[in-house]
C-alpha atoms as a PDB file:
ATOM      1  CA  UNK A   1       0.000   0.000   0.000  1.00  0.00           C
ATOM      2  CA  UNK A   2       1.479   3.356  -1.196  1.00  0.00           C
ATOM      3  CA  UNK A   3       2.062   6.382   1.502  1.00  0.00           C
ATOM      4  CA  UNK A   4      -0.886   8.568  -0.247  1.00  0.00           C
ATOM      5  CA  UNK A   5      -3.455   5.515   0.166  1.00  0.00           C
ATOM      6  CA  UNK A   6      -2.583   4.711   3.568  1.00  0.00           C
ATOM      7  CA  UNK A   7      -2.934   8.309   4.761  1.00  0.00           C
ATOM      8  CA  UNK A   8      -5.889   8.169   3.318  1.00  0.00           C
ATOM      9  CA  UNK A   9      -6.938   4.554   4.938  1.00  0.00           C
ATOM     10  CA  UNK A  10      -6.026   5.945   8.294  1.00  0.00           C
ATOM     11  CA  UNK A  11      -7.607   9.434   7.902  1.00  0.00           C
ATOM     12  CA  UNK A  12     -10.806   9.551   5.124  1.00  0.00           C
ATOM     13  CA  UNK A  13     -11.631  13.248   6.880  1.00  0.00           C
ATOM     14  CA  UNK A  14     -12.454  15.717   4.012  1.00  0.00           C
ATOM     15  CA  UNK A  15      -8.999  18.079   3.476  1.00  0.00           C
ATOM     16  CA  UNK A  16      -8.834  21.354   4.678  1.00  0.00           C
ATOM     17  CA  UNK A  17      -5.446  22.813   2.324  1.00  0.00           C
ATOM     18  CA  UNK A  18      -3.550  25.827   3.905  1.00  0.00           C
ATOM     19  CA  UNK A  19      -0.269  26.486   1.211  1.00  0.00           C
ATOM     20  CA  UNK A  20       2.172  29.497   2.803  1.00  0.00           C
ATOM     21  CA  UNK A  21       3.933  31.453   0.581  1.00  0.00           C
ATOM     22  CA  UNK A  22       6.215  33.362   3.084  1.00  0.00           C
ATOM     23  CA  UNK A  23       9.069  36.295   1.788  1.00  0.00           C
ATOM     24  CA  UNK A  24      12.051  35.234   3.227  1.00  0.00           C
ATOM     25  CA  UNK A  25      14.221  37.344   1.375  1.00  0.00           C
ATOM     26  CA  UNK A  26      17.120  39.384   2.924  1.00  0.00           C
ATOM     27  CA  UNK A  27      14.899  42.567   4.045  1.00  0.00           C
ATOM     28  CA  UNK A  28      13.362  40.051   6.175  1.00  0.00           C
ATOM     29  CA  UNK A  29      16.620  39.889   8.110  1.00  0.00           C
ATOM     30  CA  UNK A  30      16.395  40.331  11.923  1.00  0.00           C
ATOM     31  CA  UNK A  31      12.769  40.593  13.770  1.00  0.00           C
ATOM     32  CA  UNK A  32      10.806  40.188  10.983  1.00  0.00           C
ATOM     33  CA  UNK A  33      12.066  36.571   9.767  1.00  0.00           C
ATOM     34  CA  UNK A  34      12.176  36.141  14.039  1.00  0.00           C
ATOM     35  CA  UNK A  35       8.080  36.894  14.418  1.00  0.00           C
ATOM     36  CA  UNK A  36       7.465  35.145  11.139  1.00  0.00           C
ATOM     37  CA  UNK A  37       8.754  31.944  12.776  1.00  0.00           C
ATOM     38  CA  UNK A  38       7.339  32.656  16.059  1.00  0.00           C
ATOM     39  CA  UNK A  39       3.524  32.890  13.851  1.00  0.00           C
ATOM     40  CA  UNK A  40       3.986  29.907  11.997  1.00  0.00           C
ATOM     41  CA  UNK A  41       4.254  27.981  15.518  1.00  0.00           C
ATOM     42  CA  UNK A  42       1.243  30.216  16.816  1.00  0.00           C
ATOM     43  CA  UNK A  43      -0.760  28.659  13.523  1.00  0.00           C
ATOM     44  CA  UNK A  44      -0.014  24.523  14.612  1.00  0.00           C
ATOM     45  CA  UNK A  45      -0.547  25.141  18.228  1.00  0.00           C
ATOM     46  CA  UNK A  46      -3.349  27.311  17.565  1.00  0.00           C
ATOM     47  CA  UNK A  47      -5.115  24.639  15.056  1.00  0.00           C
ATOM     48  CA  UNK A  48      -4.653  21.790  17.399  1.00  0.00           C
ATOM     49  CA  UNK A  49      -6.386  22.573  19.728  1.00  0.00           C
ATOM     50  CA  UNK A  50      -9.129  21.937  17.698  1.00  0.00           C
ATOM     51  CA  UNK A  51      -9.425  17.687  17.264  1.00  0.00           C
ATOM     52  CA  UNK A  52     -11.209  17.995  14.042  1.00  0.00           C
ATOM     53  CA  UNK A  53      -9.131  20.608  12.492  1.00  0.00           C
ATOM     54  CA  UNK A  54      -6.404  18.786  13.359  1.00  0.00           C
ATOM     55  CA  UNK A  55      -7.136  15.734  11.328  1.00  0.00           C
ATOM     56  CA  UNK A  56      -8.792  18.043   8.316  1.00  0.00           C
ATOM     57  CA  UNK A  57      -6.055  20.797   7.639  1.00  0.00           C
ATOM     58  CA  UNK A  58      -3.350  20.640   5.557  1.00  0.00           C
ATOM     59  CA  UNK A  59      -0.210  22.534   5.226  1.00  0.00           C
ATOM     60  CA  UNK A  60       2.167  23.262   2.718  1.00  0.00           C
ATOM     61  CA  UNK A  61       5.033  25.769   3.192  1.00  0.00           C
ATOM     62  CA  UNK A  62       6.539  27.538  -0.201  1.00  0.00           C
ATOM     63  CA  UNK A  63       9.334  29.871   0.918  1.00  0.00           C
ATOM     64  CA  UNK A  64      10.866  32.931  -1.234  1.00  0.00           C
ATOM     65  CA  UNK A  65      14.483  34.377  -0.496  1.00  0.00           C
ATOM     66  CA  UNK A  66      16.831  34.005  -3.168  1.00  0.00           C
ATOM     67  CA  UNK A  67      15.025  30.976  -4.757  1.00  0.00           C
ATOM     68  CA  UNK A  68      12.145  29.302  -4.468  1.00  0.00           C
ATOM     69  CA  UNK A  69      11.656  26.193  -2.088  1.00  0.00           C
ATOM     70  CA  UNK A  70       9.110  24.186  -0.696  1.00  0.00           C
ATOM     71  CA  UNK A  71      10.697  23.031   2.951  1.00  0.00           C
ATOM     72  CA  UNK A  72       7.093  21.306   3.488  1.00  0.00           C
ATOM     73  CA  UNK A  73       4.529  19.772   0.977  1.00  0.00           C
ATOM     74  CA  UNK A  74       0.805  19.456   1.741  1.00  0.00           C
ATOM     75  CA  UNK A  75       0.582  17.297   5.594  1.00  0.00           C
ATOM     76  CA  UNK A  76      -2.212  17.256   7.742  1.00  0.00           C
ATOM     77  CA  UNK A  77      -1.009  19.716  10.207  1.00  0.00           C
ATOM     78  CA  UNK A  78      -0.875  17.331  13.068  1.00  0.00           C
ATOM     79  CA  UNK A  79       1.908  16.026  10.867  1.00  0.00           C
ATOM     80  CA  UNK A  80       3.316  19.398  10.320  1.00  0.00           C
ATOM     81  CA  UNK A  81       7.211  20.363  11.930  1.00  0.00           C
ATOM     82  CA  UNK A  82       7.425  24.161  11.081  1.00  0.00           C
ATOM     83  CA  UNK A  83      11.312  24.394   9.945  1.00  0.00           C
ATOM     84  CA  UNK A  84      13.409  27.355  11.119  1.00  0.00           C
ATOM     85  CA  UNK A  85      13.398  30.064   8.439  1.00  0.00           C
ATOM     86  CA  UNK A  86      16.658  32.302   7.569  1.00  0.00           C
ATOM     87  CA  UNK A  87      16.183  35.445   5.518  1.00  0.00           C
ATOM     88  CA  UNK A  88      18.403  35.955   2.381  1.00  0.00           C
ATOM     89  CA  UNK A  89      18.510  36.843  -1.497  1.00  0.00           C
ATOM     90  CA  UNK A  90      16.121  38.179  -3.236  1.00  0.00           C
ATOM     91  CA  UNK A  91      12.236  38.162  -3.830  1.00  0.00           C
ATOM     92  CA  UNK A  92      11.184  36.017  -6.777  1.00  0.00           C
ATOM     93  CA  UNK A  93       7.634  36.539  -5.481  1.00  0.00           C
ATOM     94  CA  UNK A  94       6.110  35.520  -9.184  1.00  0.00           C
ATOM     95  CA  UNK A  95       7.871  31.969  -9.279  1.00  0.00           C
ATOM     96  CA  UNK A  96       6.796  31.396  -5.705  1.00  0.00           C
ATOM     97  CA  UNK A  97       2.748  32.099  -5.880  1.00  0.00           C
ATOM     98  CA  UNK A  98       3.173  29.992  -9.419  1.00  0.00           C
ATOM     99  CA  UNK A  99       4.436  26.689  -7.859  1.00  0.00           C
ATOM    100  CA  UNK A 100       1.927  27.369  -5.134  1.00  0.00           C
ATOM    101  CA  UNK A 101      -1.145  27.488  -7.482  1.00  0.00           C
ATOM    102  CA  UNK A 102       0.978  24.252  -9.303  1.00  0.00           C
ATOM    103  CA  UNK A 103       0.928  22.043  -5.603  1.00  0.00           C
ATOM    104  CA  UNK A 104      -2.696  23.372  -4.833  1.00  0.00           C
ATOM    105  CA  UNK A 105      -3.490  21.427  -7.865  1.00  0.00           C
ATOM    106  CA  UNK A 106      -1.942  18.758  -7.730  1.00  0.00           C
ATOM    107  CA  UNK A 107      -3.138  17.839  -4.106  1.00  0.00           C
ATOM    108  CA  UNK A 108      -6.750  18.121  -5.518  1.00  0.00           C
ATOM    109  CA  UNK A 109      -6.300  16.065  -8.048  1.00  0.00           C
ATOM    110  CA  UNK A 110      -4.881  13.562  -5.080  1.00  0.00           C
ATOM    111  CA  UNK A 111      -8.070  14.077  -3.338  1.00  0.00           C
ATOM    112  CA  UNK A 112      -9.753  13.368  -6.411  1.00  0.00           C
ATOM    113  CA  UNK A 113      -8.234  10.043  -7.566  1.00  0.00           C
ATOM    114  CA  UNK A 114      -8.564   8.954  -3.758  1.00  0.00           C
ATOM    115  CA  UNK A 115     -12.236   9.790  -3.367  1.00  0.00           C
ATOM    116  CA  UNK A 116     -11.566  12.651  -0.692  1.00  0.00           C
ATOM    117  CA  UNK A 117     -13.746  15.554  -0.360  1.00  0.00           C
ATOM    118  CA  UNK A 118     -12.290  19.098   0.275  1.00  0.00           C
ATOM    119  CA  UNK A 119     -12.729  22.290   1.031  1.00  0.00           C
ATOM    120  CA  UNK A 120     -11.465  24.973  -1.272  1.00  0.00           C
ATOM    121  CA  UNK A 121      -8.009  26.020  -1.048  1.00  0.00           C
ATOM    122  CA  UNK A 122      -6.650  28.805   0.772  1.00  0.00           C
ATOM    123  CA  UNK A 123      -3.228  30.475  -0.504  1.00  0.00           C
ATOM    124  CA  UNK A 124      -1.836  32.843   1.395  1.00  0.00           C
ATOM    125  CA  UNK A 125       0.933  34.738   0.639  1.00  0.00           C
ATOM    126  CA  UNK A 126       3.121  37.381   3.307  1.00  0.00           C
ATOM    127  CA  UNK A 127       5.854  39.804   1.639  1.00  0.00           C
ATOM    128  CA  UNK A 128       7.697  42.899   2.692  1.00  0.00           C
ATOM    129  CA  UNK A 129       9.122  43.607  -0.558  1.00  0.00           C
ATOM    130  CA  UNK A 130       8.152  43.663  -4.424  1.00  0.00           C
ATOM    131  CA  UNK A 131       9.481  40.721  -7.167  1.00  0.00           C
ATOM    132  CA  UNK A 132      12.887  40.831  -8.375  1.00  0.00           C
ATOM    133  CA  UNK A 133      11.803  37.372 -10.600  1.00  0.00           C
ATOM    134  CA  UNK A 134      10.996  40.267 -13.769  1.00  0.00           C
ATOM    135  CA  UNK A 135       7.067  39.845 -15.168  1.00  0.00           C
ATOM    136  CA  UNK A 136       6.331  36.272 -13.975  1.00  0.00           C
ATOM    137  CA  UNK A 137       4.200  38.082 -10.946  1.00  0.00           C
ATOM    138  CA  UNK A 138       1.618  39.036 -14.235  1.00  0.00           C
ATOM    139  CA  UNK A 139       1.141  35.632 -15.053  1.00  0.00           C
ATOM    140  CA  UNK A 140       0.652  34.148 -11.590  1.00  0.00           C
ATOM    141  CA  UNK A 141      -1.439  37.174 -10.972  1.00  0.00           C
ATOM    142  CA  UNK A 142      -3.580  36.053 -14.202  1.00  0.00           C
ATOM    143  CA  UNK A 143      -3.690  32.371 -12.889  1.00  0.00           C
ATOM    144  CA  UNK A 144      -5.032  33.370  -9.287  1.00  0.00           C
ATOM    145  CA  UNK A 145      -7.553  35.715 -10.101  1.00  0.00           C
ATOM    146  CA  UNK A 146      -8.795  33.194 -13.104  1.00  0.00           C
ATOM    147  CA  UNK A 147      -8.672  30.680 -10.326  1.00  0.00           C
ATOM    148  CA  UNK A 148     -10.603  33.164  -7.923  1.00  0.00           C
ATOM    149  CA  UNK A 149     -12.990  33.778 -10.766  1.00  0.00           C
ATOM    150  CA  UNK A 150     -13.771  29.694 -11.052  1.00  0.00           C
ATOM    151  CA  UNK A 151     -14.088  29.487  -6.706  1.00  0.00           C
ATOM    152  CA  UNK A 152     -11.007  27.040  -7.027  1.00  0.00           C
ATOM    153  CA  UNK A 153      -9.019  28.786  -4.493  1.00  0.00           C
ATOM    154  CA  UNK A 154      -9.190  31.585  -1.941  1.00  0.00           C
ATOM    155  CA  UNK A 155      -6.225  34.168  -2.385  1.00  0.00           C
ATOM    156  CA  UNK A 156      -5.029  36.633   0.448  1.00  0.00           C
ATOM    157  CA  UNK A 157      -1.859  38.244   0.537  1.00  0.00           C
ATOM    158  CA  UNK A 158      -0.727  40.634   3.640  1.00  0.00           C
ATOM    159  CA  UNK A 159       2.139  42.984   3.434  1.00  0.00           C
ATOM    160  CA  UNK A 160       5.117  43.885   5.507  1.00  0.00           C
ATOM    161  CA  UNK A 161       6.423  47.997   5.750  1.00  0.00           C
ATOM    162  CA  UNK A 162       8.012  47.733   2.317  1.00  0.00           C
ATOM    163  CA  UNK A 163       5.698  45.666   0.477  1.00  0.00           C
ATOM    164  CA  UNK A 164       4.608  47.084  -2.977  1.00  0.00           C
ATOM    165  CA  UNK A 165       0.833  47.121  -2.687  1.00  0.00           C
ATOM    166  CA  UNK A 166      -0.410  48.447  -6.043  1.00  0.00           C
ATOM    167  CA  UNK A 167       1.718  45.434  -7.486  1.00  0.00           C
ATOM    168  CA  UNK A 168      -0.443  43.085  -4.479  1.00  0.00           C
ATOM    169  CA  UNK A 169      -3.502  44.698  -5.305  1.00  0.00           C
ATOM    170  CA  UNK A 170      -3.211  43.594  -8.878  1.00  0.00           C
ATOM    171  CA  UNK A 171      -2.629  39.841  -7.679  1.00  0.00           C
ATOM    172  CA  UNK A 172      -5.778  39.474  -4.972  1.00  0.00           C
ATOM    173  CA  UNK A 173      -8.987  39.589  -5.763  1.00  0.00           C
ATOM    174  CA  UNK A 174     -11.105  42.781  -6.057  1.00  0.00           C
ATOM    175  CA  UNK A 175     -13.249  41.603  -3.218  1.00  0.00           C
ATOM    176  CA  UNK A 176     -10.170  40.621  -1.029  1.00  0.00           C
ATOM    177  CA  UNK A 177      -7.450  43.646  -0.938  1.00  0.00           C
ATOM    178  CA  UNK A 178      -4.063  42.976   0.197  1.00  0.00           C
ATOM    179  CA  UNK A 179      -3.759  44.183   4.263  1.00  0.00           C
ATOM    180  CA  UNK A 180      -0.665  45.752   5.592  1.00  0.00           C
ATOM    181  CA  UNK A 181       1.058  44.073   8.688  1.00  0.00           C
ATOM    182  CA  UNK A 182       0.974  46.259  11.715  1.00  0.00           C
ATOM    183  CA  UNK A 183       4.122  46.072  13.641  1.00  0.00           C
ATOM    184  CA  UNK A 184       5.234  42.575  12.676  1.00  0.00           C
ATOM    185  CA  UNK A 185       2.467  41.668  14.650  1.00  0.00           C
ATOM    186  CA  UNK A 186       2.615  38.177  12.921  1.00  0.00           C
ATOM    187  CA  UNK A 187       1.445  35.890  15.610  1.00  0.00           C
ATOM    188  CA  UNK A 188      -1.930  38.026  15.871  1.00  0.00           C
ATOM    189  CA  UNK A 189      -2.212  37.074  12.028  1.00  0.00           C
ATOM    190  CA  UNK A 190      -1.944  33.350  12.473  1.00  0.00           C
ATOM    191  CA  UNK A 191      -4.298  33.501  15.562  1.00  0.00           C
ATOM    192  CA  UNK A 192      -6.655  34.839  13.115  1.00  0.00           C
ATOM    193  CA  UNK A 193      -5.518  32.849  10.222  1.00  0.00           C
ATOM    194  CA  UNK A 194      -5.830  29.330  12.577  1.00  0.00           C
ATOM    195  CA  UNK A 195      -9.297  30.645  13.929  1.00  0.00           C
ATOM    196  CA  UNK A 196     -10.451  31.008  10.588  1.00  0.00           C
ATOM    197  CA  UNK A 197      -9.413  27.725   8.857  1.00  0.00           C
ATOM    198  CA  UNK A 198     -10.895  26.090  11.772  1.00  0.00           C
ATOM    199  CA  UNK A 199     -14.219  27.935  11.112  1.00  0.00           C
ATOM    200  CA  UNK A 200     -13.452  26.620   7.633  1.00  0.00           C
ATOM    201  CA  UNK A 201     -12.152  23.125   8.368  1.00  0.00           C
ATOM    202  CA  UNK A 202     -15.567  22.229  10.713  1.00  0.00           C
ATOM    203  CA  UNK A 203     -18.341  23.596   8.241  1.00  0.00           C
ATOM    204  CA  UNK A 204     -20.127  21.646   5.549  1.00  0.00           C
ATOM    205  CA  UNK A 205     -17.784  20.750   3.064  1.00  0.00           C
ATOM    206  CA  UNK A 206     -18.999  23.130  -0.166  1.00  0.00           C
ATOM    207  CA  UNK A 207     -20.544  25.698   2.026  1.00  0.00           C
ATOM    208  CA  UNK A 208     -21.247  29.313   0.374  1.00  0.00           C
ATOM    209  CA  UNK A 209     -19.626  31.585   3.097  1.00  0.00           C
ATOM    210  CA  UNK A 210     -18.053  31.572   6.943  1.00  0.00           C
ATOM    211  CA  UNK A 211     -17.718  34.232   8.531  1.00  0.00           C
ATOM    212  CA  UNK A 212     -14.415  35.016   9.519  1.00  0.00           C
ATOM    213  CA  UNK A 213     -13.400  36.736  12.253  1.00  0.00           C
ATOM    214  CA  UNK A 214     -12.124  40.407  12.326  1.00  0.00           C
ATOM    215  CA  UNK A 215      -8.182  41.414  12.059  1.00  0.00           C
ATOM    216  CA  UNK A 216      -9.093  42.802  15.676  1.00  0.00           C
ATOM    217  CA  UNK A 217      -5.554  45.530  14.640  1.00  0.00           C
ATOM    218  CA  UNK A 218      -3.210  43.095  13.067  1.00  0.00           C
ATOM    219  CA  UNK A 219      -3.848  44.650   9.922  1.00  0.00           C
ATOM    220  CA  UNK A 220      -5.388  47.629   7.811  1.00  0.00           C
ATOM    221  CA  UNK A 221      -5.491  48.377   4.127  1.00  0.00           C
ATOM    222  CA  UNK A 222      -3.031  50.396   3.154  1.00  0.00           C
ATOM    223  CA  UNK A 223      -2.800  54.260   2.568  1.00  0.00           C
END
């Protein structure tokens, strides 16, 4: 019996997918790539608290500092380690929300072949700079709001001080602005973020809208 069929065999819960695409470029250096670690631990603890979430959300980690890497593909996040990040290089911010959209796929089409339902994917993308990876930010930008358009995923992106928002604002949604980090408060973010895939992760699978809960000063639209 393969891995994917006995994770499957083991767990048939429907498949909640989370993908991070975290900036963790050089301007990151220092605090910032400090409180970005310190939030990614806040998400795990924070969604396991919940037993069902625990079993129904996945994780995958894309990272973006020089090149792109994916330190973790989609786990169930009971299964998730959160590695160390270290900032360096540049921001090839385009490449990295491309091979997102690329393993959001192909983990449906997993849950496809294996018979598992799921809820639609959530991609969620923190920078503090703009792409140095020339015009392949246009074409992921095309691809998510073409998936947005279809309900195949659900894009947010959040900015650091530094972060080029008209660029972001041209990659989200209309409906769903990019919001500006207020003073690296990134552990408030993945309260909310963990709070609000949990909302997700325990609803009807298919379900129109949840309510999710207010940035309650974690974040603002920009100026």
């Amino acid at each position: 019996m393969g891995f994917e069929v006995a994770e499957f065999v083991d767990n048939p819960e429907p498949r909640c997918p989370v993908a991070l695409v975290l900036d963790t470029s050089k301007s990151m250096t220092g605090e910032r790539i400090e409180e970005l670690n310190a939030g990614v631990a806040t998400f795990k603890e924070e969604v396991m608290r919940d037993e069902l979430a625990a079993v129904r959300v996945e994780v995958a980690m894309i990272t973006f500092g020089g090149r792109v890497m994916v330190p973790q593909a989609f786990v169930t996040i009971d299964r998730f380690e959160p590695p160390e990040l270290t900032a360096g290089g540049k921001t090839p911010l385009g490449g990295a929300v491309e091979i997102a959209l690329d393993l959001v796929e192909q983990r449906k089409k997993v849950y496809r072949e294996h018979g598992i339902p799921y809820y639609r994917p959530w991609v969620f993308l923190i920078t503090d700079g703009a792409p140095t990876d020339g015009d392949l930010w246009r074409r992921a930008a095309e691809r998510v709001q073409a998936a947005e358009a279809e309900r195949r995923i659900s894009f947010f992106a959040v900015g650091v001080e530094g972060a080029d928002f008209d660029l972001l604002g041209q990659v989200t949604p209309p409906s769903r602005p990019p919001l500006m980090l207020q003073r690296l408060r990134f552990r408030d973010l993945f309260e909310w973020l963990s709070v609000s895939v949990r909302r997700v992760s325990t609803s009807a699978v298919g379900a129109d809208s949840i309510q999710l809960p207010a940035i309650d000063g974690w974040g603002r639209l920009p100026s």
